[in-house]
N, C-alpha and C. Protein backbone atom coordinates (compact mmCIF):
# COMPACT_ATOMS: atom_id res chain seq x y z
N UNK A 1 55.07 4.93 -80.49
CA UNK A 1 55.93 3.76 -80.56
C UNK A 1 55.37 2.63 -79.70
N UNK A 2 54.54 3.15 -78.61
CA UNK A 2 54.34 1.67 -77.72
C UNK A 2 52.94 1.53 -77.88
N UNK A 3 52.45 2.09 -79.00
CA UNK A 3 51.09 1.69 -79.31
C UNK A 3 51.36 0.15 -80.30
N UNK A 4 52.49 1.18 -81.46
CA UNK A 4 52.48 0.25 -82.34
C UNK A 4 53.10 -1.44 -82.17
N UNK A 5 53.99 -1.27 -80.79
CA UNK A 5 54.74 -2.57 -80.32
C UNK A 5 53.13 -3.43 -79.23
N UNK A 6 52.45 -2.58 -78.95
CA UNK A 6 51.49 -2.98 -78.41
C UNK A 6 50.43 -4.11 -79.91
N UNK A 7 50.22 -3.55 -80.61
CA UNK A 7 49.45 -3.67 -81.45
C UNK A 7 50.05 -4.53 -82.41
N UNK A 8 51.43 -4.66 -82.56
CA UNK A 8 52.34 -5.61 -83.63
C UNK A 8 52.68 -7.13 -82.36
N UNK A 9 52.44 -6.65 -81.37
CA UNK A 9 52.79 -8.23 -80.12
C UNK A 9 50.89 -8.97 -80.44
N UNK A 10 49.63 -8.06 -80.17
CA UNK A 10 48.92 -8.63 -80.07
C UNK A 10 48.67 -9.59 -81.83
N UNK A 11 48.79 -8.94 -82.98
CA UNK A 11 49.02 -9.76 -83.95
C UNK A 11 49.91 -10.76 -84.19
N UNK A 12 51.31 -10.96 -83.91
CA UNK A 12 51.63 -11.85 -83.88
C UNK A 12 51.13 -12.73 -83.26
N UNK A 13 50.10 -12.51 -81.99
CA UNK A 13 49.92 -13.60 -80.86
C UNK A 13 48.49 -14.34 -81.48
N UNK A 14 47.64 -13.36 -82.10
CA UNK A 14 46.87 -14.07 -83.02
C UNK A 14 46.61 -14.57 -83.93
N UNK A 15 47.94 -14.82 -84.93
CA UNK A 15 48.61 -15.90 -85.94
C UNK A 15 48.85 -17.19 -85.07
N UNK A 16 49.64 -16.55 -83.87
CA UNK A 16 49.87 -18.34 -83.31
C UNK A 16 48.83 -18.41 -82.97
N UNK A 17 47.49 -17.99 -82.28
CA UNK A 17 46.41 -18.95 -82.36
C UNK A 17 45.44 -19.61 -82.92
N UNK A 18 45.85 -18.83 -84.74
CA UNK A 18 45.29 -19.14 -85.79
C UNK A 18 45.74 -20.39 -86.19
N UNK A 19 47.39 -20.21 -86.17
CA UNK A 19 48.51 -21.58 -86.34
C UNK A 19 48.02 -22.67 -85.58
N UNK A 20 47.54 -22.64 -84.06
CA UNK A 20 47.60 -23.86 -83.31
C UNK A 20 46.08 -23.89 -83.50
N UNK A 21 44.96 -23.75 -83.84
CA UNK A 21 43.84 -24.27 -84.37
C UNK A 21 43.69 -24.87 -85.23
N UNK A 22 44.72 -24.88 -86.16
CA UNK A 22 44.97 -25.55 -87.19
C UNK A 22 44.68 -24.96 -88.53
N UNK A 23 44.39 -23.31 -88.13
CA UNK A 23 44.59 -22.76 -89.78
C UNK A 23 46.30 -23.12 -90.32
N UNK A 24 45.92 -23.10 -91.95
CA UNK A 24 47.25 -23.59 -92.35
C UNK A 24 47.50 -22.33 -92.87
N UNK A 25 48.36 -20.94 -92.25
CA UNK A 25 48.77 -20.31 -92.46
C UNK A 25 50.08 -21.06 -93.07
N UNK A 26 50.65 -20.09 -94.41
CA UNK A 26 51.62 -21.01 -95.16
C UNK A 26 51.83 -21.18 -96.05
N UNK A 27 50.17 -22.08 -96.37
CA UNK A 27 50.04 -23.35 -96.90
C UNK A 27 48.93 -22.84 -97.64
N UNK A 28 48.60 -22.18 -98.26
CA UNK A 28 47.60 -21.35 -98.99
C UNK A 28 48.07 -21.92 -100.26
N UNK A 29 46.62 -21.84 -101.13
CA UNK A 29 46.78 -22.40 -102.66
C UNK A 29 47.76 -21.79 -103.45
N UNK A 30 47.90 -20.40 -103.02
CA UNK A 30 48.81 -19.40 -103.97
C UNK A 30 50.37 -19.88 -103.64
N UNK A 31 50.56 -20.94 -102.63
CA UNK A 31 52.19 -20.93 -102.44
C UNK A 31 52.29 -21.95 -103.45
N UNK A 32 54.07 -21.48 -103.80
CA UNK A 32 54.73 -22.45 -104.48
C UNK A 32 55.15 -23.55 -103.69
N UNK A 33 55.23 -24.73 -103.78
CA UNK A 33 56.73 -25.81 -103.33
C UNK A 33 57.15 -27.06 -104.43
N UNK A 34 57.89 -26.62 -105.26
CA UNK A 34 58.93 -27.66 -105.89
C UNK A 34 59.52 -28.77 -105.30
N UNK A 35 59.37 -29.62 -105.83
CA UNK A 35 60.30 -30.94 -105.10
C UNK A 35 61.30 -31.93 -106.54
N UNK A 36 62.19 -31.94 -106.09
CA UNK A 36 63.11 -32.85 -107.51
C UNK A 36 64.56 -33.29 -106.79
N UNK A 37 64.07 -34.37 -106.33
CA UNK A 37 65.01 -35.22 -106.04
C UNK A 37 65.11 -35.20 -104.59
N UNK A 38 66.48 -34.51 -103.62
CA UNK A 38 66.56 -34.40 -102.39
C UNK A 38 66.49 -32.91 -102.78
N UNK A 39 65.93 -31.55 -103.50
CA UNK A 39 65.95 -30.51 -103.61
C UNK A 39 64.16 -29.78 -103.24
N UNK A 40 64.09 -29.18 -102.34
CA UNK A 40 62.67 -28.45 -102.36
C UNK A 40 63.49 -27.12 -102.50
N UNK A 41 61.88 -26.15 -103.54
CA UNK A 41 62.41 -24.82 -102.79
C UNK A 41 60.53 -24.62 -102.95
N UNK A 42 60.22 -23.97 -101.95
CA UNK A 42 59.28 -22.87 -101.13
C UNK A 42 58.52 -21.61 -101.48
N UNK A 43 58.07 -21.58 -101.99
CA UNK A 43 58.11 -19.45 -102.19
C UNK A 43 56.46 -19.43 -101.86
N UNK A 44 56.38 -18.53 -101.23
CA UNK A 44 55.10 -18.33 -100.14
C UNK A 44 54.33 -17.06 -100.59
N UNK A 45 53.63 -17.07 -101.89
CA UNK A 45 53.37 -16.07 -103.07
C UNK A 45 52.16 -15.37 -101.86
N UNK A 46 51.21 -16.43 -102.11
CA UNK A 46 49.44 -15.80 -101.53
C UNK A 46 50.14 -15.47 -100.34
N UNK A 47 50.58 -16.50 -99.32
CA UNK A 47 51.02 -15.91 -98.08
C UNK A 47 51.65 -14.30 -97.74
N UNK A 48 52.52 -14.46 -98.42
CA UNK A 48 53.05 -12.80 -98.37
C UNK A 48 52.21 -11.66 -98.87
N UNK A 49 51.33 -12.30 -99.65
CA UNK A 49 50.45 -10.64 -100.00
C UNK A 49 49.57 -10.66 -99.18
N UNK A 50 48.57 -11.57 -98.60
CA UNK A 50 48.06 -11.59 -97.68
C UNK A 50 48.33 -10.77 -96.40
N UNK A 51 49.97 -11.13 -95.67
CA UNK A 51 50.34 -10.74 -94.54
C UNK A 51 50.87 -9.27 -95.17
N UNK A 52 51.25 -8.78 -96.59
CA UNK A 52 51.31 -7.63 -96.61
C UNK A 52 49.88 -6.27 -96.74
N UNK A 53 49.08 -7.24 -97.24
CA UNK A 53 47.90 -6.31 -97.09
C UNK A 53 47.14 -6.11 -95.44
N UNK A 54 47.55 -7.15 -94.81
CA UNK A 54 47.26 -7.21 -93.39
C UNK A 54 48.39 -5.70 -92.83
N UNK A 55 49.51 -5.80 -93.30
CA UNK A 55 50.32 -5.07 -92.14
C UNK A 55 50.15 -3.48 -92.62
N UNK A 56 49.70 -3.45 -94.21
CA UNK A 56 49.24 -2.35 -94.74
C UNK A 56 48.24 -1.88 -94.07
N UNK A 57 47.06 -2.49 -93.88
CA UNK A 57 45.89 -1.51 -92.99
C UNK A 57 46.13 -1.76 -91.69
N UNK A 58 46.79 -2.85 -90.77
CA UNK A 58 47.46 -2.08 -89.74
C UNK A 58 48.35 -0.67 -89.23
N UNK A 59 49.06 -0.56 -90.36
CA UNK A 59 49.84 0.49 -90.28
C UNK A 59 48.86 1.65 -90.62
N UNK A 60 48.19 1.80 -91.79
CA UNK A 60 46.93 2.60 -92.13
C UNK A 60 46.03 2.97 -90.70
N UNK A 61 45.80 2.02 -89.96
CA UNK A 61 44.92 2.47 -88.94
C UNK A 61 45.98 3.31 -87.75
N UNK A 62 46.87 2.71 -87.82
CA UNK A 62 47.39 3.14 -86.65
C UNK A 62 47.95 4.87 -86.66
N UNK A 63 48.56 4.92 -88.38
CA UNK A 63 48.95 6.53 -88.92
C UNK A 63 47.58 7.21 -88.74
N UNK A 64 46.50 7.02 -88.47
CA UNK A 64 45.28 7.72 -88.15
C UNK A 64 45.00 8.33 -86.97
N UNK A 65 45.71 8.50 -86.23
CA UNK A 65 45.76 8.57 -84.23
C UNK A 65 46.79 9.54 -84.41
């Protein structure tokens, strides 16, 4: 358990320094954003498979120990 809180703090901490370099985590070609009128909606397609194939071989490495 305090491997994996070890190992899920240091990833989050290296998104925000991906974020403040100015990768556009987000903002990837695969996202949607609609706009019509005063209405947006969002949907963050590439983003989410991305961060799910990321948390997939995190978790993969870590069930290995």
């Amino acid at each position: 358990m305090g491997r994996t809180l070890i190992v899920l703090g240091l990833l989050v901490a290296g998104v925000g320094v991906l974020i403040s370099m100015g990768l556009p985590i987000g903002r990837l070609p695969g996202d949607f954003t609609i706009r019509r009128g005063n209405f947006t909606f969002y949907f963050p397609l590439a983003s989410s498979i991305i961060a799910s194939i990321v948390f997939t071989l995190v978790m993969m490495l870590l069930g290995r120990r």
